[in-house]
Protein backbone atom coordinates (compact mmCIF):
# COMPACT_ATOMS: atom_id res chain seq x y z
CA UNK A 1 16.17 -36.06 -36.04
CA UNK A 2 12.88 -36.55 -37.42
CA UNK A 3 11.50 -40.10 -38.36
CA UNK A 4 8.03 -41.74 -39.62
CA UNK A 5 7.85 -44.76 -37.52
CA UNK A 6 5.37 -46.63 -35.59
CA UNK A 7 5.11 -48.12 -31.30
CA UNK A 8 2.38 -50.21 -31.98
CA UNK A 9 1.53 -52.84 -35.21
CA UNK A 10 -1.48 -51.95 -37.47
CA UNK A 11 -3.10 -50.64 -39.86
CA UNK A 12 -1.68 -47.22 -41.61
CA UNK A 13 -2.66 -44.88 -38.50
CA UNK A 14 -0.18 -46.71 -36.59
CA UNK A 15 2.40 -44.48 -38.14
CA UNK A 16 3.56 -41.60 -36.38
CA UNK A 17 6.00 -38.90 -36.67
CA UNK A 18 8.65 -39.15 -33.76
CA UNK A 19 11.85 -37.81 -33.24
CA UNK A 20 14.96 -40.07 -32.49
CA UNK A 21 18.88 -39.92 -31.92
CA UNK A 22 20.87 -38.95 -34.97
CA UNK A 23 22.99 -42.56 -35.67
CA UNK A 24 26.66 -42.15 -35.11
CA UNK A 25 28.70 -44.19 -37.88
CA UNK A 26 31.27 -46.59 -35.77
CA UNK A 27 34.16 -48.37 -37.75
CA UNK A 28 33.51 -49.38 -41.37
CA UNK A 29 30.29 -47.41 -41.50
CA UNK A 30 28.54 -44.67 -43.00
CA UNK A 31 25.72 -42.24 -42.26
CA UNK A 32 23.14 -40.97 -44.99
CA UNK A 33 20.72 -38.38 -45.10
CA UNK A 34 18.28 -39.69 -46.83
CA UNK A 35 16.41 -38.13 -49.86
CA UNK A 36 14.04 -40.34 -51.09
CA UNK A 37 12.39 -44.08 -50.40
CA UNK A 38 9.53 -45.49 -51.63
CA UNK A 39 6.87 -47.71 -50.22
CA UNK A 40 7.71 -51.61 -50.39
CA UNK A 41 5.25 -54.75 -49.79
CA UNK A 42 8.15 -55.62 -46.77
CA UNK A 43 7.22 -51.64 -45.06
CA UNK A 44 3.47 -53.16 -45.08
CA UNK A 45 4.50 -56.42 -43.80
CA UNK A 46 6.42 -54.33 -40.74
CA UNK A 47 3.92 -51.74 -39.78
CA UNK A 48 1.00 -54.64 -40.13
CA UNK A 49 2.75 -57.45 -37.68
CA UNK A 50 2.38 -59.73 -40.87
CA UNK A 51 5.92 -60.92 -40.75
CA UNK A 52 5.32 -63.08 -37.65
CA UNK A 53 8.65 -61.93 -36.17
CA UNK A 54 10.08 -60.25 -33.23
CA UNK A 55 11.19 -56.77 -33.06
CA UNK A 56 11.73 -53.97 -30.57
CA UNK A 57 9.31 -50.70 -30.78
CA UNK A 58 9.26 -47.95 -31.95
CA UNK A 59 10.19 -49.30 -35.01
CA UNK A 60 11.45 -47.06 -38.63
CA UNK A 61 10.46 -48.98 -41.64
CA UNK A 62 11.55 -48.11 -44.99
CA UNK A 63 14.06 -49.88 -47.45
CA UNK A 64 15.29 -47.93 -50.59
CA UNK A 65 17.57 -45.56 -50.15
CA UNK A 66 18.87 -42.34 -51.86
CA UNK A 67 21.11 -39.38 -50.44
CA UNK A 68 23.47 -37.81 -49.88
CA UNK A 69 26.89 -39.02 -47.26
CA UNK A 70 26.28 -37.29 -43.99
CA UNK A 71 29.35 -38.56 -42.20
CA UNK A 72 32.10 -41.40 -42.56
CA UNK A 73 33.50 -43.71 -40.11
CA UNK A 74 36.80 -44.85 -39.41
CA UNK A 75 38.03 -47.46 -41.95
CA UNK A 76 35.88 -46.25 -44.58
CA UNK A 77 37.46 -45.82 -48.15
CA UNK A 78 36.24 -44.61 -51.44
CA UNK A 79 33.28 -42.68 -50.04
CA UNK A 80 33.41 -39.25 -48.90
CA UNK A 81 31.27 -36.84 -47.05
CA UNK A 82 28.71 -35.27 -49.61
CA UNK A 83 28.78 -37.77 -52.05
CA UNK A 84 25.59 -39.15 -53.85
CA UNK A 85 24.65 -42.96 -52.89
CA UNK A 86 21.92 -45.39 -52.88
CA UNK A 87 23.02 -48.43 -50.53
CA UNK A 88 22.03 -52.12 -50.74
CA UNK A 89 19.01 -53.55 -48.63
CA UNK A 90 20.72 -56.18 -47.01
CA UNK A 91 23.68 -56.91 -45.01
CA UNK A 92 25.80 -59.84 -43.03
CA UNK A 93 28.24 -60.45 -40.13
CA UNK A 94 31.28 -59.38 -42.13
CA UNK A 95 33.53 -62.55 -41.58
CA UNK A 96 31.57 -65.53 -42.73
CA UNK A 97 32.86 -67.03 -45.97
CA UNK A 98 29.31 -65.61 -48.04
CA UNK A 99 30.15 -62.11 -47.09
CA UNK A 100 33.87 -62.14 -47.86
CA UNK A 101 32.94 -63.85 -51.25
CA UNK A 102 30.69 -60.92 -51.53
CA UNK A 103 27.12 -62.98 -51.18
CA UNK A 104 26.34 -61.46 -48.08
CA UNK A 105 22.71 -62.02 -48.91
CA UNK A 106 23.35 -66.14 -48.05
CA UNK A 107 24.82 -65.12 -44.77
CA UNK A 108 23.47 -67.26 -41.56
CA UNK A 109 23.42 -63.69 -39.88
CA UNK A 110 21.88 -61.28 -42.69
CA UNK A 111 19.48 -58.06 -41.65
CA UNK A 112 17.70 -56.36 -43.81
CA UNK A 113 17.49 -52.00 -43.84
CA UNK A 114 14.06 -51.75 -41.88
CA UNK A 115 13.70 -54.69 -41.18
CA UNK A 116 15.72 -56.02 -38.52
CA UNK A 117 16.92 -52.34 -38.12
CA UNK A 118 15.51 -48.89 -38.50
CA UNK A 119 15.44 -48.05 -42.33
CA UNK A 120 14.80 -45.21 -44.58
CA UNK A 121 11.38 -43.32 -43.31
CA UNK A 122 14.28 -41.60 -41.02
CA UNK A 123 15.83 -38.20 -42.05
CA UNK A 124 19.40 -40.30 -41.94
CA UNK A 125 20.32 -43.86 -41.60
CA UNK A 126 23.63 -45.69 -40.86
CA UNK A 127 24.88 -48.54 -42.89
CA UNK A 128 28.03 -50.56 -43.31
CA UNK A 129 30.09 -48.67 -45.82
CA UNK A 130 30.24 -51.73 -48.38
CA UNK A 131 26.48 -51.30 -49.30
CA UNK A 132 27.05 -47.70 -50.17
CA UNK A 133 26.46 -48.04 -54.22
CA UNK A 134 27.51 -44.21 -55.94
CA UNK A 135 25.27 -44.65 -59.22
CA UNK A 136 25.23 -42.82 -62.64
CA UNK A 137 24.34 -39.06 -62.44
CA UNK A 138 21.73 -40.34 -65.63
CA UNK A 139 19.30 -40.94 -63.17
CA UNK A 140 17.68 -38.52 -61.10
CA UNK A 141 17.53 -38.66 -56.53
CA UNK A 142 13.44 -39.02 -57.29
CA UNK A 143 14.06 -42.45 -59.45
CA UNK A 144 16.95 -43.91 -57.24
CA UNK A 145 15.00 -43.93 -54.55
CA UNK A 146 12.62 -45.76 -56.19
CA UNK A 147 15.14 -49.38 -56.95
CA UNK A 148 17.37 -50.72 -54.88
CA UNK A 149 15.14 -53.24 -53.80
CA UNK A 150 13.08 -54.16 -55.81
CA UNK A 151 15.32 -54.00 -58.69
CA UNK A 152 18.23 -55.52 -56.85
CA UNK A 153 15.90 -58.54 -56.31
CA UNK A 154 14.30 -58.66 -59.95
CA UNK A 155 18.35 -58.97 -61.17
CA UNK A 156 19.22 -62.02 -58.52
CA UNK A 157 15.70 -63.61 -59.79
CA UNK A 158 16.38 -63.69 -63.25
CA UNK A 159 20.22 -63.53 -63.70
CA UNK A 160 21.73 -64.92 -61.01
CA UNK A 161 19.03 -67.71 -60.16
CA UNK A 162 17.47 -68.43 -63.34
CA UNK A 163 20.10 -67.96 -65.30
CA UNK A 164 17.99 -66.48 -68.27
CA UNK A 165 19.34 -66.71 -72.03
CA UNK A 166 17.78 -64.65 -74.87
CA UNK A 167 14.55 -66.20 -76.49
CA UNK A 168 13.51 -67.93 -73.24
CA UNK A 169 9.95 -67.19 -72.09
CA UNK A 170 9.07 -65.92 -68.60
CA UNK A 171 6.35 -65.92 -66.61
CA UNK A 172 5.92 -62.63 -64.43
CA UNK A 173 3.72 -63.34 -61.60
CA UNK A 174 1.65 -59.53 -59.94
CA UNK A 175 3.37 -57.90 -62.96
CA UNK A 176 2.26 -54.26 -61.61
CA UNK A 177 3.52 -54.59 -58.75
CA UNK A 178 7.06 -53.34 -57.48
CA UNK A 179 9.42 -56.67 -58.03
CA UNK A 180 7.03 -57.58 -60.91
CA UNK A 181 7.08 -54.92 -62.61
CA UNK A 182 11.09 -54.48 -62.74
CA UNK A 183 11.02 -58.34 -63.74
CA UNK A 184 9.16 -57.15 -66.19
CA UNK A 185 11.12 -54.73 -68.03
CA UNK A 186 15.10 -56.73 -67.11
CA UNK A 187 13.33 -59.87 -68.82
CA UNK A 188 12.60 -57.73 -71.80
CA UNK A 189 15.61 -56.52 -72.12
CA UNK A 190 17.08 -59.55 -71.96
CA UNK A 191 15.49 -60.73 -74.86
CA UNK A 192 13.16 -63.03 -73.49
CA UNK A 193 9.49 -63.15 -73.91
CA UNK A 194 7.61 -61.90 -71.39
CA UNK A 195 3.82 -63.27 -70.16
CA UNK A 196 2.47 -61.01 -67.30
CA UNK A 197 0.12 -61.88 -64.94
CA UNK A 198 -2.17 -59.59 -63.32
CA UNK A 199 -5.58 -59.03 -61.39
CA UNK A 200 -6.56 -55.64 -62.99
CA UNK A 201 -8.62 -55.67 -66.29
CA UNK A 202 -7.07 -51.63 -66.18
CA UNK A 203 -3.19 -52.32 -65.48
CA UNK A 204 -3.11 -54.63 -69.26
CA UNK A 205 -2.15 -51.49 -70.83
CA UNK A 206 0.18 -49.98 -68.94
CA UNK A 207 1.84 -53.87 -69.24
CA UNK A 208 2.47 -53.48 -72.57
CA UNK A 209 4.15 -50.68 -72.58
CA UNK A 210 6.52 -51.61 -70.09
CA UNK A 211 7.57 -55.05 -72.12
CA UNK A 212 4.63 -57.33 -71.49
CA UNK A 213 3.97 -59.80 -74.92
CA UNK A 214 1.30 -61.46 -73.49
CA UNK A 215 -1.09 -60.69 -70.75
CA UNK A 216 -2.49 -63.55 -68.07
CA UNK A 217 -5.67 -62.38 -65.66
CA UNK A 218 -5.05 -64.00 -62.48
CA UNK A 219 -7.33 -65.33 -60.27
CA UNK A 220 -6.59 -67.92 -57.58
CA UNK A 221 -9.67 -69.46 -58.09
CA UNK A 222 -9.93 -70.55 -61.61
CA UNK A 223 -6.06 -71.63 -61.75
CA UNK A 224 -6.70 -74.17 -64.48
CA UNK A 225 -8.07 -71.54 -66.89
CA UNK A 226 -4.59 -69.76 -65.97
CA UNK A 227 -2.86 -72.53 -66.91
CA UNK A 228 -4.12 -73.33 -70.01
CA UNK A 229 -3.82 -69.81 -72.05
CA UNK A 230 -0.62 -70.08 -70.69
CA UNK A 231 -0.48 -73.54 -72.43
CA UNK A 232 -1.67 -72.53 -75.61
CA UNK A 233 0.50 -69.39 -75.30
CA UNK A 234 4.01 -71.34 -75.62
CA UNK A 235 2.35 -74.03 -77.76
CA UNK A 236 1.62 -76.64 -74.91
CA UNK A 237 5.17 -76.37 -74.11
CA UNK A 238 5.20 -74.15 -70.40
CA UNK A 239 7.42 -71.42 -70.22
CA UNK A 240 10.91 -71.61 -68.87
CA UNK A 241 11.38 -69.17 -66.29
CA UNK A 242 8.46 -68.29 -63.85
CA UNK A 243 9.18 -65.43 -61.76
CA UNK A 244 6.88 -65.60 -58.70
CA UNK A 245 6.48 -62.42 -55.84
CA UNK A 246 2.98 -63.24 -54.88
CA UNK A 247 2.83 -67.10 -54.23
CA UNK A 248 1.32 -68.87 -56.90
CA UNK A 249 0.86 -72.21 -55.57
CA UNK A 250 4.14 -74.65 -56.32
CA UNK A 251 1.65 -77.56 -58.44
CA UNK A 252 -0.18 -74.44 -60.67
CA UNK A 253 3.34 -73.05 -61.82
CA UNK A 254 5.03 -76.58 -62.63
CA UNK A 255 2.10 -77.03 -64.32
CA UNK A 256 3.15 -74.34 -66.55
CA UNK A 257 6.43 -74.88 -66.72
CA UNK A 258 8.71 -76.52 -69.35
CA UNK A 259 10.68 -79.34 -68.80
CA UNK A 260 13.52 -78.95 -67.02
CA UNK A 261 12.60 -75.09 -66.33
CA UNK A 262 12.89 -72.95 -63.28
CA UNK A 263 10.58 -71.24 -60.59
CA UNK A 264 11.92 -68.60 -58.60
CA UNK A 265 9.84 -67.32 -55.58
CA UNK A 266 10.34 -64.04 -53.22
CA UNK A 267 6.56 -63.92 -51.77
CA UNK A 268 4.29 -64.91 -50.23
CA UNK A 269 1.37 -61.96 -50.45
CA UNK A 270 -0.92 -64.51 -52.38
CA UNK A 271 -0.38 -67.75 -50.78
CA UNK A 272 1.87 -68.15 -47.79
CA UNK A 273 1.40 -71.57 -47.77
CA UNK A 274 1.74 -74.11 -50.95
CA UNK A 275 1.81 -77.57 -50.98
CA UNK A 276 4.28 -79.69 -53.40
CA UNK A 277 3.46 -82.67 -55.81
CA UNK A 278 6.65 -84.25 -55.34
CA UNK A 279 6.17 -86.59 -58.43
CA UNK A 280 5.23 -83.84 -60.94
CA UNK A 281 8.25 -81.83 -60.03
CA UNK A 282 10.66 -84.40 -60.67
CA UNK A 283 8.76 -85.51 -63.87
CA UNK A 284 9.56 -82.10 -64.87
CA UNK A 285 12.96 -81.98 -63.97
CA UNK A 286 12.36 -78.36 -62.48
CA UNK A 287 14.12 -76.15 -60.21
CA UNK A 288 12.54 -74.23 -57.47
CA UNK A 289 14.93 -71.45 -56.21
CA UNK A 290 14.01 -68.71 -52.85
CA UNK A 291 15.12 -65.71 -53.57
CA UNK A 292 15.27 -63.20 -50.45
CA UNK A 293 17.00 -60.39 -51.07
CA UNK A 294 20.24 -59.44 -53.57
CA UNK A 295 24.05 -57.97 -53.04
CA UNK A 296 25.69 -55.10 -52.72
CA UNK A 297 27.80 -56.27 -56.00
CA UNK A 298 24.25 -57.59 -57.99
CA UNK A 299 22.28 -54.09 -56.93
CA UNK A 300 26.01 -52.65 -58.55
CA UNK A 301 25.60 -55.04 -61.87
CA UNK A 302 21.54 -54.29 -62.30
CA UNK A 303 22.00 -50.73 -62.16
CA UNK A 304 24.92 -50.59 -64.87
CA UNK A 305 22.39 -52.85 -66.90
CA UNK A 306 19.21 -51.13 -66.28
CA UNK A 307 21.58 -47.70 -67.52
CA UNK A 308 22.56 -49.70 -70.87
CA UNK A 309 19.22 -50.89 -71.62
CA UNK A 310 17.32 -47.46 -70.81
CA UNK A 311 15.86 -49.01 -68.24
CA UNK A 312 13.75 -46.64 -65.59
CA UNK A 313 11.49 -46.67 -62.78
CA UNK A 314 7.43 -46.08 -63.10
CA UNK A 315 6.85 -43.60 -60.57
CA UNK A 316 2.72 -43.48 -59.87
CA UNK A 317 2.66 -40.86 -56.84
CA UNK A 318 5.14 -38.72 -55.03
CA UNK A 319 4.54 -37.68 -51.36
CA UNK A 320 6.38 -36.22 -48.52
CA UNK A 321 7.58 -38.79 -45.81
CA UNK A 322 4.73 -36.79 -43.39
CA UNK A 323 1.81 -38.98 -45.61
CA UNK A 324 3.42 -42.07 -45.07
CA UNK A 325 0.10 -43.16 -44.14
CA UNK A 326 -1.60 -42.27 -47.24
CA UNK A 327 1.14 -43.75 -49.03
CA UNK A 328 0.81 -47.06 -47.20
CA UNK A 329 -2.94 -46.84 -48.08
CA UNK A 330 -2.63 -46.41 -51.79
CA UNK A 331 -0.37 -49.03 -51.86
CA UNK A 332 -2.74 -51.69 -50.28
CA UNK A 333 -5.50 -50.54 -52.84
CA UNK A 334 -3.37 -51.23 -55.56
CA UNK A 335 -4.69 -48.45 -57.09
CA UNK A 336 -1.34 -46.93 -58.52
CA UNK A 337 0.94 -48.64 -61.05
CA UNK A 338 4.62 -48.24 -60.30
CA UNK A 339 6.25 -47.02 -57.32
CA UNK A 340 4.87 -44.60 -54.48
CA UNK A 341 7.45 -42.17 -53.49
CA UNK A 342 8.30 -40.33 -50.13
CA UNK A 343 10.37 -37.27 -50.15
CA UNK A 344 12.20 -36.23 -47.09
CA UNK A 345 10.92 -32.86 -46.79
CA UNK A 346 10.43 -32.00 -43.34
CA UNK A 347 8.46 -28.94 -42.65
């Protein structure tokens, strides 16, 4: 089968079409031909070496997943050849105690879809049959394969770690981008208020129409002046909920955070490295909460949600999986706003 994938880390020219085995589904599993993924900050990370870790080459990046069953393995029930999926991002051993209580994301063990193994920018991909998600015929292949992830891990940020109630505020940290930009729109329709923070003087716009009350300029730089319209923005109270996929540094967000409120991180993109002022975080009785990835059942529970609430992807461009490259480029230049599709469209 056919497969975008690269044998050396770099920049986008590293990726290569190459042609691989066809993945066999074993016990428990599933294969999928896939459809459609789009381009996540984690398929940059992979092709670029920037997540410091180990892995064999060639590697197959790629995430989100839609398509359509290919073949089912021994063991499997309640999927069937032909039927229409999107699976999780993440999975675990299978036997600890997290997985069997269905938070297989907190497992010692957990891999993510090309990450730790080949993922989506393959024709088809093989995955245990649990993530296998079969989601409402209201959306369309094109916009499936556009949320697992970063939906998925929007819903753990803001409903399973922050706990959010209705009239809270929330700060969205890189608003436009993928994760940000579904924060965006589940806070909303949650009922909280919404500030987003962004870079781009041109992206304020297209913030408000996807839920954005207030908009925040961001620039490392000039944190304080960051910090105070946020200030003056919630009355020199802070907001309650900060939702962070860049890296803000820890001692800027506490300082715009309300008593006793929460920061949940899931990047690193901005800072990598942030230093703590141990004092001003218990003065603020706040909570700081990593948030990695999401579960099969929480991907399950956003996407009934994001149905009920009219909630859709932003698709910017649409390409076939052959301009990977050009898709990896747009998405460095932050040029687009929403998500950059690839179709699996071989020619």
């Amino acid at each position: 089968m056919k497969a975008i994938g690269f044998y050396e880390t770099g920049g986008p020219e590293v990726l290569k079409e190459i042609d691989i085995p066809e993945p066999m589904p074993s016990r428990n599993e599933i294969t999928i031909r896939t459809s459609f993924t789009s381009v996540n900050n984690l398929d940059i990370l992979m092709r670029s070496g920037g997540t410091k870790m180990n892995f064999s080459l060639p590697h197959i990046p790629g995430t989100d997943i839609s398509g359509i069953v290919e073949k089912v393995g021994e063991g499997v029930s309640g999927i069937q050849e032909g039927d229409r999926v999107v699976s999780s991002t993440v999975y675990g051993c299978g036997d600890c105690r997290q997985c069997l209580s269905g938070n297989e994301v907190l497992c010692k063990s957990w891999k993510v879809l090309g990450m730790h193994v080949w993922g989506s920018y393959a024709e088809v991909v093989k995955i245990p049959s649990f993530m296998a998600i079969k989601p409402s015929k209201r959306y369309s292949m094109e916009e499936l394969g556009c949320m697992p992830l970063s939906l998925s891990v929007s819903w753990r940020a803001l409903k399973v770690a922050a706990k959010a109630e209705e009239g809270e505020t929330a700060i969205i940290f890189g608003a436009s981008g993928n994760s940000g930009l579904f924060s965006l729109m589940l806070a909303k329709a949650m009922g909280l208020k919404t500030i987003a923070v962004t870079r781009s003087e041109k992206k304020k716009e297209p913030l408000k129409k996807a839920g954005a009350d207030h908009i925040v300029m961001y620039n490392p730089s000039e944190n304080g002046a960051m910090q105070n319209e946020v200030l003056n923005l919630t009355g020199g109270e802070g907001a309650e909920i900060i939702i962070d996929p860049i890296g803000n540094p820890i001692n800027s967000s506490i300082a715009m955070l309300r008593h006793g409120g929460r920061i949940i991180t899931f990047g690193t993109s901005a800072n990598p490295e942030s230093s703590l002022s141990i004092k001003k975080f218990y003065w603020k009785s706040a909570s700081l909460i990593g948030v990695h990835n999401a579960s099969a059942k929480e991907l399950s529970e956003a996407f009934i949600f994001a149905e009920k609430k009219g909630i859709k992807p932003i698709i910017s461009k649409r390409l076939p999986m052959q301009e990977a490259a050009e898709a990896h480029r747009l998405f460095s230049s932050s040029e687009t706003f929403g998500k950059i599709l690839l179709e699996h469209k071989w020619k």
